[in-house]
N, C-alpha and C. Protein backbone atom coordinates (compact mmCIF):
# COMPACT_ATOMS: atom_id res chain seq x y z
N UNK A 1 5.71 -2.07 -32.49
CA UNK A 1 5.84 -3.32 -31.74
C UNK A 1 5.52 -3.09 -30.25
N UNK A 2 4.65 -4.08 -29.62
CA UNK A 2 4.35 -4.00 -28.22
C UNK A 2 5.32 -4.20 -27.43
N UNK A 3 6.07 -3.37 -26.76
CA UNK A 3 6.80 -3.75 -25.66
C UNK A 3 6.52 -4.28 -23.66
N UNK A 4 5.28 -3.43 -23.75
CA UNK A 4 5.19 -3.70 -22.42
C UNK A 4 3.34 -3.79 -22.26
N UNK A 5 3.29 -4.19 -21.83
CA UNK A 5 1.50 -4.42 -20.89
C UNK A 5 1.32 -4.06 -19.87
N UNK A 6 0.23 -2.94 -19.23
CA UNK A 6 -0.38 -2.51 -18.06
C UNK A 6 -1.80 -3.00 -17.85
N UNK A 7 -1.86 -3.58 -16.63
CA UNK A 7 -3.10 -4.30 -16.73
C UNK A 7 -3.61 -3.54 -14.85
N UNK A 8 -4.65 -3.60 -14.74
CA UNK A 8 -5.53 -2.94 -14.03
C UNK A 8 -5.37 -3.92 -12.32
N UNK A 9 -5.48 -3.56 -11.35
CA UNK A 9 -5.77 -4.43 -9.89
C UNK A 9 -7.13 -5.29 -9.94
N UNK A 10 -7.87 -4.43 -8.79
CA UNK A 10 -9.46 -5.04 -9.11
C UNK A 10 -10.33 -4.62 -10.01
N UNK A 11 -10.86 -5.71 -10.55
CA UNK A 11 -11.55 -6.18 -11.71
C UNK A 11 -11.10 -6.95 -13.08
N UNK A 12 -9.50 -6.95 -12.97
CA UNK A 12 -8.86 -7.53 -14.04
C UNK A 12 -8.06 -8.40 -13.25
N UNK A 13 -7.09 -8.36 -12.71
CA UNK A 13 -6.11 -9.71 -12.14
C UNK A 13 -6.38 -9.77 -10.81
N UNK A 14 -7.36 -8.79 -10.28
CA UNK A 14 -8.05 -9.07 -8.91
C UNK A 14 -9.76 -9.12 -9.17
N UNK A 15 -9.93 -10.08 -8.80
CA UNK A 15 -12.02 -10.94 -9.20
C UNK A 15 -12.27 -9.82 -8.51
N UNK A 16 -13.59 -9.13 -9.69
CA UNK A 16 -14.51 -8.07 -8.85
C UNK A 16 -15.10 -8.60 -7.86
N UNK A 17 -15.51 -7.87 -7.13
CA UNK A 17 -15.97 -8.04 -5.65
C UNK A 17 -16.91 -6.63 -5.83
N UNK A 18 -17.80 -6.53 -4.58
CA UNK A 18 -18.98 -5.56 -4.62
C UNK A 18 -17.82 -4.44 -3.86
N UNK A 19 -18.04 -3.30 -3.76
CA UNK A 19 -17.29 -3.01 -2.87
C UNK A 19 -16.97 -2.71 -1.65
N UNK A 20 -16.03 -2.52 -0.86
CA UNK A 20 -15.62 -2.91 0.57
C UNK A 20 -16.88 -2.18 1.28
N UNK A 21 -17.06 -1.13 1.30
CA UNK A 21 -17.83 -0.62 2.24
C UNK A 21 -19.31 -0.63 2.27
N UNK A 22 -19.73 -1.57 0.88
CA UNK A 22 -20.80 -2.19 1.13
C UNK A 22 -21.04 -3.22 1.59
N UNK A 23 -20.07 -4.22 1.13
CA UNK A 23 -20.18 -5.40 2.14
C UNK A 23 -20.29 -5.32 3.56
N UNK A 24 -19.12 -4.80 3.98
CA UNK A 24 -18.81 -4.14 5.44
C UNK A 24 -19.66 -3.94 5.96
N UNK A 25 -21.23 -2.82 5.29
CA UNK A 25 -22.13 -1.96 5.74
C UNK A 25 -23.53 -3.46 5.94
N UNK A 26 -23.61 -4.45 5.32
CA UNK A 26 -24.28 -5.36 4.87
C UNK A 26 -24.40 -6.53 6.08
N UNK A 27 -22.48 -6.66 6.38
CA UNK A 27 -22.42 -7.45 6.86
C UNK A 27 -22.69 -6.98 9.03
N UNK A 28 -22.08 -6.15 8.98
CA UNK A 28 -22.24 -5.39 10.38
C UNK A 28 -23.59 -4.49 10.23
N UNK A 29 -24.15 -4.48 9.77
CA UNK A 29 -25.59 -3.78 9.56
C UNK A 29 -25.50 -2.44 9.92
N UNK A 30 -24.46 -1.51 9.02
CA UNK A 30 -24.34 -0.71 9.43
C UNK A 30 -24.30 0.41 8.16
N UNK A 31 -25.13 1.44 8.41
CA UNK A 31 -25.77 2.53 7.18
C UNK A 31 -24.80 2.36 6.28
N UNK A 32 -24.72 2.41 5.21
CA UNK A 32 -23.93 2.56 4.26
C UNK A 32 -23.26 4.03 4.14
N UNK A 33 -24.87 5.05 4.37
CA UNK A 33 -24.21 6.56 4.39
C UNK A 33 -23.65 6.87 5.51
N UNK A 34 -23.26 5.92 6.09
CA UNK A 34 -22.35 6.20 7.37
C UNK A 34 -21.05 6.28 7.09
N UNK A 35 -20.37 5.57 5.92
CA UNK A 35 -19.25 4.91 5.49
C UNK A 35 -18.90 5.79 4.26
N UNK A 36 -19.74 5.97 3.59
CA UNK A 36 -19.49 6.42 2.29
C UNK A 36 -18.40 8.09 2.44
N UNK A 37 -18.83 8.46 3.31
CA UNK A 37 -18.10 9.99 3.38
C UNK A 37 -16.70 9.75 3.53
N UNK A 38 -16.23 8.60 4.36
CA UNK A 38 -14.77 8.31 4.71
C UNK A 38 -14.42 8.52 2.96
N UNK A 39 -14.86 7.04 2.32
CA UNK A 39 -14.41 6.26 1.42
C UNK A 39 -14.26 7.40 -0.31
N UNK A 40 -15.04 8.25 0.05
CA UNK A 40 -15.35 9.94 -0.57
C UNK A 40 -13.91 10.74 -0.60
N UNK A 41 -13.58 10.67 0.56
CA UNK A 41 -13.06 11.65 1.17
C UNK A 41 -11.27 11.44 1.73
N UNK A 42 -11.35 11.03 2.32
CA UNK A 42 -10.17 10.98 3.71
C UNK A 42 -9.36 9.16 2.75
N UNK A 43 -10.27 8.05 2.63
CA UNK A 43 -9.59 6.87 1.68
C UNK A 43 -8.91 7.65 0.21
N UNK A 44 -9.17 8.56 -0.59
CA UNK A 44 -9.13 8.97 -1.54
C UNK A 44 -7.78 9.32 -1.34
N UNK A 45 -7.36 10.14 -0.36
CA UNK A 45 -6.50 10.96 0.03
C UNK A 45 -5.00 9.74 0.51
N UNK A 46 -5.51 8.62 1.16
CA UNK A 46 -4.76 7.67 1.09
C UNK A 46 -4.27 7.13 -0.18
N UNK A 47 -5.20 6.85 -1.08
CA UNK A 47 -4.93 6.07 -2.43
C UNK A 47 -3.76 6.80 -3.08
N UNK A 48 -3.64 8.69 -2.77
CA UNK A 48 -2.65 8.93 -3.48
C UNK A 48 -1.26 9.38 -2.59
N UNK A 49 -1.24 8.96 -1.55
CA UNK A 49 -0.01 8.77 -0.50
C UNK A 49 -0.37 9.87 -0.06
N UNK A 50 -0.91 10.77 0.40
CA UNK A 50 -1.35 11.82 1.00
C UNK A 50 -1.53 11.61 2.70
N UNK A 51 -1.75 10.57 3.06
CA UNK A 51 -2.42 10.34 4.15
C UNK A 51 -2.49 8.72 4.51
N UNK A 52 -2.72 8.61 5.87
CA UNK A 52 -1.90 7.30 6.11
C UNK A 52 -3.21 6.54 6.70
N UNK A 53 -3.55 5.32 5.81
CA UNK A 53 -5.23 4.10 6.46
C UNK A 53 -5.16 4.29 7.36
N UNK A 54 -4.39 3.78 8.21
CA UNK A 54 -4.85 3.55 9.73
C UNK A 54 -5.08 4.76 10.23
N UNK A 55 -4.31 5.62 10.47
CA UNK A 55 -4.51 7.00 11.51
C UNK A 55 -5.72 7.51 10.87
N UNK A 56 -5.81 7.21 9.39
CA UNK A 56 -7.53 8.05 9.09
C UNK A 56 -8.53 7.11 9.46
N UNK A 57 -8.33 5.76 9.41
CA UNK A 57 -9.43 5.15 9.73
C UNK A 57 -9.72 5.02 11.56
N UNK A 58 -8.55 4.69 12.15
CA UNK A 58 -8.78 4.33 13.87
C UNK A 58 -10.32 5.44 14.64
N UNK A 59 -10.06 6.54 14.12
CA UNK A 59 -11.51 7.57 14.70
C UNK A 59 -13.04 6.72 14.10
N UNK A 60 -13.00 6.20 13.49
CA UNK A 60 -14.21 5.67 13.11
C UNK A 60 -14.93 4.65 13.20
N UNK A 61 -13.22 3.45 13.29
CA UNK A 61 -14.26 1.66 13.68
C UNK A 61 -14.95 1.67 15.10
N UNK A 62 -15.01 2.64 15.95
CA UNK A 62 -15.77 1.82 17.00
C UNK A 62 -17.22 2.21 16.60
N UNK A 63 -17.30 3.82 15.84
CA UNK A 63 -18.84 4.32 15.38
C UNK A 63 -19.25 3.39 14.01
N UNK A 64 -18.31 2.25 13.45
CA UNK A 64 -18.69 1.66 12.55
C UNK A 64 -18.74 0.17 13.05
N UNK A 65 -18.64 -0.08 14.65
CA UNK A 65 -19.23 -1.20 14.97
C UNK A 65 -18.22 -1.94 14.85
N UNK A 66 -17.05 -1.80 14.71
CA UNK A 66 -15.58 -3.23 14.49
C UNK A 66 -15.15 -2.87 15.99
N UNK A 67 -15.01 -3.86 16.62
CA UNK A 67 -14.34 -4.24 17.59
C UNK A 67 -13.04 -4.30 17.89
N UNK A 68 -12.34 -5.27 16.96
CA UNK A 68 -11.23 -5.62 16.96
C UNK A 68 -10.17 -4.15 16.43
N UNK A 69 -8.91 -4.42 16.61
CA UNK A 69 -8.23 -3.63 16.39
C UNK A 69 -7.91 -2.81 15.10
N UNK A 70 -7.28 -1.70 14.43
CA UNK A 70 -7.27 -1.15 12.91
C UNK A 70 -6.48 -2.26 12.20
N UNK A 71 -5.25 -2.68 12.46
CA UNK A 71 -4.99 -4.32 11.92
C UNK A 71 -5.64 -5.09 11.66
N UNK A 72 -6.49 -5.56 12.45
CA UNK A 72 -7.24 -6.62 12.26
C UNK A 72 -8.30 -6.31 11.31
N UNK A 73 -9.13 -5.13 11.79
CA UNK A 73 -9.59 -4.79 10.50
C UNK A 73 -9.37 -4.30 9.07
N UNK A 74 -8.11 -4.03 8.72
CA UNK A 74 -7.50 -4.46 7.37
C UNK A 74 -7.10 -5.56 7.18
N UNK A 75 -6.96 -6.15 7.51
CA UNK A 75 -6.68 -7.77 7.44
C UNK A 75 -8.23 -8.56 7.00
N UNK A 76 -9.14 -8.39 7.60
CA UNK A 76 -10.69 -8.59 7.65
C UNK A 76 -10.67 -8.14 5.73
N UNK A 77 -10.93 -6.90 5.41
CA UNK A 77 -10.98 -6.29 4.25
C UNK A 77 -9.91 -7.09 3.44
N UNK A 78 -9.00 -6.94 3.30
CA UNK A 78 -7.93 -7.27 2.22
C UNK A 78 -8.23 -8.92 2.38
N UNK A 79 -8.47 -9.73 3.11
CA UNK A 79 -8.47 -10.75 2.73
C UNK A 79 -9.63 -11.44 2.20
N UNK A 80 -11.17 -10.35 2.56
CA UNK A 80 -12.40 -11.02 1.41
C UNK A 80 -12.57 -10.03 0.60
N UNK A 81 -11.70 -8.93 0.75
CA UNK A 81 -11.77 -8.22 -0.82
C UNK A 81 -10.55 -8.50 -1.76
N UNK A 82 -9.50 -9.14 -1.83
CA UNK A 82 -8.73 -9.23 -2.87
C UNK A 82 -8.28 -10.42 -2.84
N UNK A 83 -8.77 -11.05 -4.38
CA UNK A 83 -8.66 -12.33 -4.69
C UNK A 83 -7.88 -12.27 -6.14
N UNK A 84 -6.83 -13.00 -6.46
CA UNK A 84 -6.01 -13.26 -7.74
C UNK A 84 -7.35 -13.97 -8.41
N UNK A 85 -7.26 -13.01 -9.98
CA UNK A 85 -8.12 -13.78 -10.97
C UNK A 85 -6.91 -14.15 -11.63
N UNK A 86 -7.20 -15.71 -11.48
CA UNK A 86 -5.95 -16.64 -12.37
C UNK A 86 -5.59 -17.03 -13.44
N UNK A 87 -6.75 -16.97 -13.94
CA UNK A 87 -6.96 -16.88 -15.67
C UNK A 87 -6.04 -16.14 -16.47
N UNK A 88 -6.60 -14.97 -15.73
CA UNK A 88 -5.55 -13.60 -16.08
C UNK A 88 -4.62 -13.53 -16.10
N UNK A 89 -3.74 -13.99 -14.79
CA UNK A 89 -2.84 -14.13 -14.62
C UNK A 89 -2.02 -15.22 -15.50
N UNK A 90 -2.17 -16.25 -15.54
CA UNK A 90 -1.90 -17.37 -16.44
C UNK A 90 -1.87 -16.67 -17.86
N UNK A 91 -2.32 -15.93 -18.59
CA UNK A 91 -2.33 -15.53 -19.78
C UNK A 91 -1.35 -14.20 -19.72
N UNK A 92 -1.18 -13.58 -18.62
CA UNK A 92 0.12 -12.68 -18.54
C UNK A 92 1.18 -13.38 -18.12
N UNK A 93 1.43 -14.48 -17.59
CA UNK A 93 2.41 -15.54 -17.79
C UNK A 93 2.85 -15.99 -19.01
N UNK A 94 1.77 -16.15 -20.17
CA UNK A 94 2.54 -16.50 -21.52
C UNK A 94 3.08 -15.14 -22.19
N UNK A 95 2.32 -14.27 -21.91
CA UNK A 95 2.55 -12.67 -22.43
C UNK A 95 4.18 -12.25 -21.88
N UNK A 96 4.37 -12.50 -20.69
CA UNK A 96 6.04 -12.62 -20.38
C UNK A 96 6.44 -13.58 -21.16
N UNK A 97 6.65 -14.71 -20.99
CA UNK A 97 7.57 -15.34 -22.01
C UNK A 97 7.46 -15.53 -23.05
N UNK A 98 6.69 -14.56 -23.82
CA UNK A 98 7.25 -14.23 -24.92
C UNK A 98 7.98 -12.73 -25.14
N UNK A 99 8.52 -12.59 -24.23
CA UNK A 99 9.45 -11.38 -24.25
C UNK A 99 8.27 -10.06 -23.82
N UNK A 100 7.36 -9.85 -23.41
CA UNK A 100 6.66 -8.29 -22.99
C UNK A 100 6.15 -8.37 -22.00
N UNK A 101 7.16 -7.13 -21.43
CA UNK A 101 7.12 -6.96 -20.04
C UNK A 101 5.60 -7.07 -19.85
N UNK A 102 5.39 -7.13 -18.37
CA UNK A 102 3.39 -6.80 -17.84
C UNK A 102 3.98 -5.91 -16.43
N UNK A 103 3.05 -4.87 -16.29
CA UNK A 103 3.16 -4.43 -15.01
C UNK A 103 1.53 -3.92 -14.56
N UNK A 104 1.64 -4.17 -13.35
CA UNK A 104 0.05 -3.65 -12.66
C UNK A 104 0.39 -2.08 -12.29
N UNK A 105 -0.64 -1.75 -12.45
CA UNK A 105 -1.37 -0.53 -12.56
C UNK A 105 -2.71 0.05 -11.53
N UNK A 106 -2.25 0.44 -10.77
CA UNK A 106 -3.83 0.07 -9.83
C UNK A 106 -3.70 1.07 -8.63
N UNK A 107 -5.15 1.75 -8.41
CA UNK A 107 -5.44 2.63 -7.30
C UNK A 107 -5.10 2.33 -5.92
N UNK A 108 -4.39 2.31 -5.27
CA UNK A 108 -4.17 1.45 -4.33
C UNK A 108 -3.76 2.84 -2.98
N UNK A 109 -3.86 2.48 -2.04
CA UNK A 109 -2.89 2.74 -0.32
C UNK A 109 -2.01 2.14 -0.37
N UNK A 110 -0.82 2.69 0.59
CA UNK A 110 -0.11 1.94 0.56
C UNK A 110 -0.04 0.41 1.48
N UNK A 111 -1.22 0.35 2.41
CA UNK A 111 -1.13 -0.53 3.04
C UNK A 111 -1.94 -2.09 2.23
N UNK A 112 -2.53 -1.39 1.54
CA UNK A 112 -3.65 -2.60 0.59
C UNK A 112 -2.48 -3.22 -0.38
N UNK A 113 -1.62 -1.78 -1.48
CA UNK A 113 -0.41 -2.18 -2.08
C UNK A 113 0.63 -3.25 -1.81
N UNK A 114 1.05 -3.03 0.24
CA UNK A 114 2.10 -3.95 -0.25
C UNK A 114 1.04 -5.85 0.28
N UNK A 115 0.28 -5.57 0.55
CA UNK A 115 -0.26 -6.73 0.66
C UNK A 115 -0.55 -7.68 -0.91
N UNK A 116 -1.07 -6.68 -1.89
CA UNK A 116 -0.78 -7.49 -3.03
C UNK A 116 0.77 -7.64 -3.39
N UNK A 117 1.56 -7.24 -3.38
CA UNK A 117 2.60 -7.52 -3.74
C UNK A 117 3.38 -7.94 -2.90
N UNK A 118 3.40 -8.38 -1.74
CA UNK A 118 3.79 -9.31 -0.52
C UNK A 118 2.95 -10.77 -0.49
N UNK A 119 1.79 -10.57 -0.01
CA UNK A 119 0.97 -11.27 0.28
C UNK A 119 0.88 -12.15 -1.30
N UNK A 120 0.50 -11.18 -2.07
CA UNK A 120 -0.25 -12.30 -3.17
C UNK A 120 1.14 -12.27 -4.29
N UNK A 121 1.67 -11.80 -3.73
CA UNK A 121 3.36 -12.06 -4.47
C UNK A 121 3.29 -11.49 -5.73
N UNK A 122 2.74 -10.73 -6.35
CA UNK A 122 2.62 -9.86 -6.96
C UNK A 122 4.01 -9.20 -7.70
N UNK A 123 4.51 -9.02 -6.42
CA UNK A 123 6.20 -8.08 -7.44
C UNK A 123 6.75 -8.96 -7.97
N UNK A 124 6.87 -10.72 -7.48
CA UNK A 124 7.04 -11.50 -8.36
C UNK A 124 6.93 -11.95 -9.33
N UNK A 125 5.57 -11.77 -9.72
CA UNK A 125 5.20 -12.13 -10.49
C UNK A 125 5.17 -10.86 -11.91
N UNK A 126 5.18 -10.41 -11.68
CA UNK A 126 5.09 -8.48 -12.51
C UNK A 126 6.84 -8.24 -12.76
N UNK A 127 6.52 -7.52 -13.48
CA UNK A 127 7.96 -6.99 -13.88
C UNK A 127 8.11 -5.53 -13.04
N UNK A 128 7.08 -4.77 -12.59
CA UNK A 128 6.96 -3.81 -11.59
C UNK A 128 5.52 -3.80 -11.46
N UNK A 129 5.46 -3.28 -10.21
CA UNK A 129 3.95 -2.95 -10.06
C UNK A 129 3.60 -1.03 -9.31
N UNK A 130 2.75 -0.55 -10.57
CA UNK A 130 2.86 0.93 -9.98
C UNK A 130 1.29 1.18 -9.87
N UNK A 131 1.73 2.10 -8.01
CA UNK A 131 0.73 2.21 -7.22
C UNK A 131 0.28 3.40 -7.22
N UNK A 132 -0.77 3.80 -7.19
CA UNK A 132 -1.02 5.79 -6.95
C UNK A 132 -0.79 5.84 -5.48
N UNK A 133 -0.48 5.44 -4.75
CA UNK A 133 0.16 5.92 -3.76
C UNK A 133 1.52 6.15 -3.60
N UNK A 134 2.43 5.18 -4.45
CA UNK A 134 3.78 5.58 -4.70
C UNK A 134 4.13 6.65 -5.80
N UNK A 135 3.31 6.77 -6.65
CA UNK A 135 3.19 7.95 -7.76
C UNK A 135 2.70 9.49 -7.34
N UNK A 136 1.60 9.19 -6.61
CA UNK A 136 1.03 10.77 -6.07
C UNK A 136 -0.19 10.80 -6.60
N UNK A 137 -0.09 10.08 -7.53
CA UNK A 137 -1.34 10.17 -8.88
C UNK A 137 -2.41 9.34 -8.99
N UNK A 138 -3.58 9.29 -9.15
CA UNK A 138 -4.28 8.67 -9.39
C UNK A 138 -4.77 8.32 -11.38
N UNK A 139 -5.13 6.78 -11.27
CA UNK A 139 -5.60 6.50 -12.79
C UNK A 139 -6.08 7.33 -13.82
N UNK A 140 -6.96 8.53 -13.06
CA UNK A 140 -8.10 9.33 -13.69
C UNK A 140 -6.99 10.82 -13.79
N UNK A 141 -6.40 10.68 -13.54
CA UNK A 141 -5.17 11.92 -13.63
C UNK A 141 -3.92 11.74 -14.97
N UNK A 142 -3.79 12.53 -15.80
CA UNK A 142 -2.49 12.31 -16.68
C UNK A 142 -1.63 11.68 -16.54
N UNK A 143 -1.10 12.30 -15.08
CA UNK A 143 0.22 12.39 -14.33
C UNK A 143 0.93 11.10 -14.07
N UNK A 144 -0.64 10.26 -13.89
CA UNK A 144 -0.27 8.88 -13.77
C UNK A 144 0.52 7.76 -14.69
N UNK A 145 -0.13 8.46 -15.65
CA UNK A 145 0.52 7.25 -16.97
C UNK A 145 1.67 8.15 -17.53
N UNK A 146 1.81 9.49 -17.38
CA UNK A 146 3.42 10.20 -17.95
C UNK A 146 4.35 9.63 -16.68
N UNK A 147 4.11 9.56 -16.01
CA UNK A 147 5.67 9.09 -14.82
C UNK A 147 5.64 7.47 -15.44
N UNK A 148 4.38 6.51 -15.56
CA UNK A 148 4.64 5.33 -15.83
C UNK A 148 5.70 5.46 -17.71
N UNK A 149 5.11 6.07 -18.36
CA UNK A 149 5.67 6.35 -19.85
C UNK A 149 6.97 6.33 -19.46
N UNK A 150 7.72 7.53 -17.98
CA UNK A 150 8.94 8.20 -18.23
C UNK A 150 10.23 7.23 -17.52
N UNK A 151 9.31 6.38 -17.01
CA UNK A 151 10.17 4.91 -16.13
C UNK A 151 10.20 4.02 -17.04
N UNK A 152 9.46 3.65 -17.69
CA UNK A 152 9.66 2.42 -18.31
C UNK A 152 10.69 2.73 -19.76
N UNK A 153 10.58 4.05 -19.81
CA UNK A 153 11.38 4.78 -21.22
C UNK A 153 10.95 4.00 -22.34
N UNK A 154 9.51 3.99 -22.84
CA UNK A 154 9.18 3.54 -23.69
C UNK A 154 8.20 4.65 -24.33
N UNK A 155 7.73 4.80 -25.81
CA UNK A 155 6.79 5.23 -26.50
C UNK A 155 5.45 4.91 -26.07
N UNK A 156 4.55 5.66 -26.03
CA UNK A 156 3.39 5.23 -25.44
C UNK A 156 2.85 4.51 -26.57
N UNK A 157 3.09 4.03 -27.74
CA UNK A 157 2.44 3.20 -28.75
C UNK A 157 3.30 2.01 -28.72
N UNK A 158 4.27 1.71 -27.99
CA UNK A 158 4.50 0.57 -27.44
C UNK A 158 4.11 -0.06 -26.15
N UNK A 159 2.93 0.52 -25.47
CA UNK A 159 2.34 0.52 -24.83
C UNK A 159 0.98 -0.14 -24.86
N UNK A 160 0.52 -1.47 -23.96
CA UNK A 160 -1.08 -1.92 -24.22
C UNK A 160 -1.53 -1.72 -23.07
N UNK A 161 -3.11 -1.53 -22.42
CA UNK A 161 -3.22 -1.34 -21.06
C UNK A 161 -4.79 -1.85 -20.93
N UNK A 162 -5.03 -2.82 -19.81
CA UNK A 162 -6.57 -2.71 -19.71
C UNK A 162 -6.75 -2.58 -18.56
N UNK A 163 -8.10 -2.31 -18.22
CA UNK A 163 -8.73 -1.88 -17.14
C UNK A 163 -10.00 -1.53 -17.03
N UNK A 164 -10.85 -2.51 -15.96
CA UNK A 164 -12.52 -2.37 -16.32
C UNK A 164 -12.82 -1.02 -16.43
N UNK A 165 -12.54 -0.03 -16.28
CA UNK A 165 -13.29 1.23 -16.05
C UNK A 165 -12.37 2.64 -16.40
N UNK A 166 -10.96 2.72 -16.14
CA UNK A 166 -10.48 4.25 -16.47
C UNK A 166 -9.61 3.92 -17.70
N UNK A 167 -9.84 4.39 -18.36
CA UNK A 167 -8.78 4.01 -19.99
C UNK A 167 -8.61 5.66 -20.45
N UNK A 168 -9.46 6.46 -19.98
CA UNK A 168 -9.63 7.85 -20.67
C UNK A 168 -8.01 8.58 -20.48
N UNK A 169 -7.28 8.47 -19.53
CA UNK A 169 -6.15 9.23 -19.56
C UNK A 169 -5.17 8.79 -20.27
N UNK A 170 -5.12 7.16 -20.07
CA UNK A 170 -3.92 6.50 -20.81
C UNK A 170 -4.30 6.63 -22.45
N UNK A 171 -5.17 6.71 -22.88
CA UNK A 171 -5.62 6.97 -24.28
C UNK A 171 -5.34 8.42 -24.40
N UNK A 172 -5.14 9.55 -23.56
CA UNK A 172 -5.31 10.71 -24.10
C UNK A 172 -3.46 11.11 -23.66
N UNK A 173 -2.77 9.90 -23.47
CA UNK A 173 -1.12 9.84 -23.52
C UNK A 173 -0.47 9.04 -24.52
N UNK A 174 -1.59 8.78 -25.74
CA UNK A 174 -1.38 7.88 -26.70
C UNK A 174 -1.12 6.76 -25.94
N UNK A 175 -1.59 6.08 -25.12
CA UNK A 175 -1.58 4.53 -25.08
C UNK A 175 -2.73 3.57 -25.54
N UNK A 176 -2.43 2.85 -25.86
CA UNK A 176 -3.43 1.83 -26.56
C UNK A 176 -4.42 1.43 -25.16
N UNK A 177 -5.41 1.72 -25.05
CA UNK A 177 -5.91 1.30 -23.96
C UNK A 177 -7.51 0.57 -24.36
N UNK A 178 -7.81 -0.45 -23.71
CA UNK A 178 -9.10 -1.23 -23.94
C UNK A 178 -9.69 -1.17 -22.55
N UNK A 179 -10.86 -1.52 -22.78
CA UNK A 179 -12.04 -1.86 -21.16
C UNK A 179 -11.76 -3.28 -20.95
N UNK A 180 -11.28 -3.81 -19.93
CA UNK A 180 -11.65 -5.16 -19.58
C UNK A 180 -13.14 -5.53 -19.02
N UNK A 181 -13.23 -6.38 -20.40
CA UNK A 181 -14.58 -6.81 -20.01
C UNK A 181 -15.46 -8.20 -19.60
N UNK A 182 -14.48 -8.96 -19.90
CA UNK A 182 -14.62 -10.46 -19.83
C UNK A 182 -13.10 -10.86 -19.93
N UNK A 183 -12.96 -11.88 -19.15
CA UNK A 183 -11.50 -12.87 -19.77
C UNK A 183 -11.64 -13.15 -21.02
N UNK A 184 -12.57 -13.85 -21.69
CA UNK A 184 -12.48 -14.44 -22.81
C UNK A 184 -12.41 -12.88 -23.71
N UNK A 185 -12.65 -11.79 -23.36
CA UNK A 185 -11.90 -10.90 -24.74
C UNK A 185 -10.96 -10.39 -24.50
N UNK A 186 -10.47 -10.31 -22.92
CA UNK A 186 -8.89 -10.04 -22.94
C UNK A 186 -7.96 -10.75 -23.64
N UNK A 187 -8.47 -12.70 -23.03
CA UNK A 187 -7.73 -13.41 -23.97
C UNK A 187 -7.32 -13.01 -25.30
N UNK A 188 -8.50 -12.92 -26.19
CA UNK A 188 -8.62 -13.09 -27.43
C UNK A 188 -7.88 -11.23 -28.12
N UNK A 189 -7.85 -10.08 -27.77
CA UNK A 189 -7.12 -9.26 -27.57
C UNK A 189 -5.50 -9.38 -27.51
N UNK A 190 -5.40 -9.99 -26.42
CA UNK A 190 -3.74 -10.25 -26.05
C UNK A 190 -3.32 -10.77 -27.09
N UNK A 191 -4.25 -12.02 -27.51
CA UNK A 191 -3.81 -12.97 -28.71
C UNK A 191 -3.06 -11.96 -30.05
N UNK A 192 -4.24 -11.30 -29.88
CA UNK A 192 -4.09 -10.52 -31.28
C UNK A 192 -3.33 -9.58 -31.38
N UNK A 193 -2.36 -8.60 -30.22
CA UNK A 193 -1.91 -7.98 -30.53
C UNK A 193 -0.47 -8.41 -30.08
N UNK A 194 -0.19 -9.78 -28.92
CA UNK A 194 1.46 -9.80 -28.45
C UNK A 194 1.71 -11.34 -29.06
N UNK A 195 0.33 -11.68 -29.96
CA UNK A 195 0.84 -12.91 -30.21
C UNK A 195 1.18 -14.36 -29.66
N UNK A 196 0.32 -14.69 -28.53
CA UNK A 196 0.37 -15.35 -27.28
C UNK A 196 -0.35 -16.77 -27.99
């Protein structure tokens, strides 16, 4: 029996978007391989609490052409890169009331983190939401889905999880894991396995 649902940030309950540092690079006309080494490198190191956005990013916006302050420029980012896909959401709304839990799952900083779950109200809406920056771990790592397994104290075959792109670890922790690939087959998925 399904007890709980893990569902992915961006690309599943957050609308893909191209990503940040291409837009960024597109919109300020500014090299892309200028950007990419941060986002490689030093962002990575954020995603798993290692290291803190702003103090890694402040050395770089004036050679990347932002003006305004490191605030402002996360604020800039988080607000045309993360958008609630509602669909989704609405269909993990019936998936709770019918009794199974949902929690997000997603690569995150901690500064991008609490904006979804502040900003887009997120912890509200979730029964928890776990971040690789509060874990240590990233998606593509074991580690990630055994601390999620050892909190929620559930069997990993009571476990469902999607996510456009990393499924390889949570499958190799016995969790049921699928690719999100469209709404209409998440829908039709959910249907079929929590009964919605």
């Amino acid at each position: 029996m399904i007890k709980a649902l893990l569902i992915d940030g961006d690309g599943a309950t957050l609308k893909k978007t191209k990503y940040f540092s291409d837009v960024y690079a597109e919109e300020y006309n500014i090299p892309e391989e200028k950007l990419r080494p941060f986002f490689k490198d030093k962002f990575r190191l954020c995603q798993k609490g290692k290291a803190d956005l702003k103090e890694e990013l402040t050395p770089h916006l004036k050679s990347w052409g932002w003006k305004g302050s490191v605030d402002e420029f996360l604020d800039y980012w988080f607000h045309t890169q993360t958008i609630p896909n509602q669909q989704v959401l609405d269909v993990l709304k019936e998936i709770r009331d019918k009794g199974v839990k949902c929690y997000l799952v997603t690569d995150q900083e901690k500064y991008r983190a609490k904006y979804i779950s502040e900003e887009l109200h997120f912890k509200d809406f979730f029964d928890d939401c776990f971040y690789s920056c509060d874990l240590g771990f990233g998606k593509s790592q074991k580690e990630f889905f055994e601390i999620i397994i050892k909190r929620l104290s559930l069997k990993p075959q009571e476990i469902i999880y999607w996510d456009d792109e990393d499924i390889e670890m949570a499958k190799e922790v016995g969790i049921n894991a699928s690719v999100y690939t469209s709404f209409e087959n998440f829908k039709e998925e959910a249907n079929l396995l929590v009964n919605i």
